[in-house]
Protein backbone atom coordinates (compact mmCIF):
# COMPACT_ATOMS: atom_id res chain seq x y z
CA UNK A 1 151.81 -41.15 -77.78
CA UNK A 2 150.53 -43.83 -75.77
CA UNK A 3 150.32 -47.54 -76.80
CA UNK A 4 147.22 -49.34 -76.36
CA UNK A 5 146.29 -52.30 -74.00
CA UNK A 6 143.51 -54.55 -72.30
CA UNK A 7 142.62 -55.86 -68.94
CA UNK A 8 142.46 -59.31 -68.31
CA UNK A 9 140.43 -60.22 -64.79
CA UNK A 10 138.77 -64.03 -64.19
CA UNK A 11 135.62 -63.36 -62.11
CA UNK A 12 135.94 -66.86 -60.11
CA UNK A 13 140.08 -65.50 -59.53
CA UNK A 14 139.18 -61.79 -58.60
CA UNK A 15 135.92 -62.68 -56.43
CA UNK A 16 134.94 -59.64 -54.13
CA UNK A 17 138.56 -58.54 -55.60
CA UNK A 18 137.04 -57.60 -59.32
CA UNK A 19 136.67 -53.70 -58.81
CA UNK A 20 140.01 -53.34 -56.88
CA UNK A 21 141.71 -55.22 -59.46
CA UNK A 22 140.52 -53.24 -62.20
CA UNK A 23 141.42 -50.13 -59.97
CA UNK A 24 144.66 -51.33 -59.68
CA UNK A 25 144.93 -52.40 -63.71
CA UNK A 26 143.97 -49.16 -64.92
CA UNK A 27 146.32 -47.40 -62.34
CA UNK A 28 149.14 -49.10 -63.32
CA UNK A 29 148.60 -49.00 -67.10
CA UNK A 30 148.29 -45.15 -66.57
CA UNK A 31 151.50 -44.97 -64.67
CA UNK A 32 153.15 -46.62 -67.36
CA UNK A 33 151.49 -44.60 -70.15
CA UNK A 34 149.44 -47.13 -71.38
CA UNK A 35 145.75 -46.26 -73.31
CA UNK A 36 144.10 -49.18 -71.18
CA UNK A 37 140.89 -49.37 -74.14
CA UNK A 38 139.04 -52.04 -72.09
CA UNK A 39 138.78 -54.97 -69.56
CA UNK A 40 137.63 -58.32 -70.63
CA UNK A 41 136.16 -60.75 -68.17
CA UNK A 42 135.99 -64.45 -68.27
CA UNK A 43 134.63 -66.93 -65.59
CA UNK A 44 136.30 -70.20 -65.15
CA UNK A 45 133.59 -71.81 -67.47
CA UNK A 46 134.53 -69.89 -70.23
CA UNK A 47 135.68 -72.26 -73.39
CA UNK A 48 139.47 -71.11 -74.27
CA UNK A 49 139.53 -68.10 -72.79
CA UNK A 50 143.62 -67.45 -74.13
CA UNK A 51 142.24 -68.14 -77.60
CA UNK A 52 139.16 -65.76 -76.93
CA UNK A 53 141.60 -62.92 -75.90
CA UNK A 54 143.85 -63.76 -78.90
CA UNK A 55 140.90 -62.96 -80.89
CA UNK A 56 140.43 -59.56 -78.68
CA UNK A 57 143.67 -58.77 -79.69
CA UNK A 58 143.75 -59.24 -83.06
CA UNK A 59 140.37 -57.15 -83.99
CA UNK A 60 141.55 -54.23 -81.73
CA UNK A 61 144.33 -54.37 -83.96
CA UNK A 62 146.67 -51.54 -82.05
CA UNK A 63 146.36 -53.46 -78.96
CA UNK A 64 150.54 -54.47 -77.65
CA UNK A 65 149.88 -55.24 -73.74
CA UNK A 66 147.35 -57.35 -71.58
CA UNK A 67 147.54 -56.11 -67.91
CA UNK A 68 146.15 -58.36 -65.21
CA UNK A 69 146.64 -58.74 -61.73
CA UNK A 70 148.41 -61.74 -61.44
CA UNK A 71 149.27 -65.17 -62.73
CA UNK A 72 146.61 -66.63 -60.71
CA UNK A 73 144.40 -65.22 -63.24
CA UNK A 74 146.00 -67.48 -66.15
CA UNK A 75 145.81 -70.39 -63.83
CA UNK A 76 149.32 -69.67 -62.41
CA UNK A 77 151.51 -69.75 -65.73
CA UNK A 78 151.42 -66.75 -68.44
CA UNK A 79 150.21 -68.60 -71.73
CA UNK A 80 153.13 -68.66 -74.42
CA UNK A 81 150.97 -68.48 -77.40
CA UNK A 82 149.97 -65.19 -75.49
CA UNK A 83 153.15 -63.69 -75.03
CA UNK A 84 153.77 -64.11 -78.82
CA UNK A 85 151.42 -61.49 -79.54
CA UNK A 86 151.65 -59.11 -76.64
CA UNK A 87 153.08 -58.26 -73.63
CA UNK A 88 151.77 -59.29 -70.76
CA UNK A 89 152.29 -57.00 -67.88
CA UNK A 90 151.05 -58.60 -64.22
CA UNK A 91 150.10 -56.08 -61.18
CA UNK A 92 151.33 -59.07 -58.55
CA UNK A 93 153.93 -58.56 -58.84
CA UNK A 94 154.58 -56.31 -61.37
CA UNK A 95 156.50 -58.10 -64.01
CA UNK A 96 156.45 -57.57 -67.73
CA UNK A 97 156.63 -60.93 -69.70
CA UNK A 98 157.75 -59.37 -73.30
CA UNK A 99 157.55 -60.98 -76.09
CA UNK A 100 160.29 -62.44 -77.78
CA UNK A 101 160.96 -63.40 -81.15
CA UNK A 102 161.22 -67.18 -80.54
CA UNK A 103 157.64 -66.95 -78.44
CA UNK A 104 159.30 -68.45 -75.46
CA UNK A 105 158.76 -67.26 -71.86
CA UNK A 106 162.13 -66.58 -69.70
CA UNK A 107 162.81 -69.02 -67.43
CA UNK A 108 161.43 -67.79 -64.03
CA UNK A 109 162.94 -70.03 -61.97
CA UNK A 110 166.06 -68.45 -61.73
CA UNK A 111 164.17 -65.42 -59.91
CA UNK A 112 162.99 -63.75 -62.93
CA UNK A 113 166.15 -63.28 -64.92
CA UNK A 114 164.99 -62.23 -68.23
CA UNK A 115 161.56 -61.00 -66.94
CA UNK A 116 162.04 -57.95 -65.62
CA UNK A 117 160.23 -55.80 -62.55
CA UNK A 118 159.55 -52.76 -62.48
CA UNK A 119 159.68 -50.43 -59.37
């Protein structure tokens, strides 16, 4: 059984980029068996775009992981309030930020500790 997930891709982030990063998102959510349902796109204008994808979340109900190519695309920090309601899995490296029962992120600046990479 697979678990379900979104993309996440900002257009003013991705540029030129957009269809290789979505290439790359739905590659890697296949790899690691994940039913990748859609790919939401914001531009930098859009109003709360972490709220707006909370709301994604929440009326896809099944929905456990947001893929996206890379912090850059969250302005260079994974949101907390995300991470308390689904994993968020980055391409860019690839990293899975889990979530945790506090809500917390790990501490990355001790090279990624308690997030972990896949290879």
């Amino acid at each position: 059984m697979r678990i379900d997930a979104i993309g996440y891709i900002r257009t003013d982030v991705a540029g030129l980029q957009q269809p290789w990063n979505e290439s790359e998102i739905r590659s890697l959510a296949k790899r690691l068996g994940y039913n990748l349902r859609k790919t939401v796109t914001f531009s930098a204008q859009t109003d709360k775009p972490v709220y707006r994808l909370k709301v994604i979340l929440e009326r896809l109900g099944t929905v456990e992981a947001v893929f996206t190519p890379s912090v850059a695309h969250f302005d260079g920090e994974i949101p907390a309030e995300l991470v308390q309601v689904a994993d968020v899995i980055t391409v860019h490296p690839e990293q899975t930020f889990a979530r945790w029962s506090a809500g917390e992120l790990p501490d990355l600046s001790s090279a990624g500790k308690e997030a972990h990479t896949r290879r």
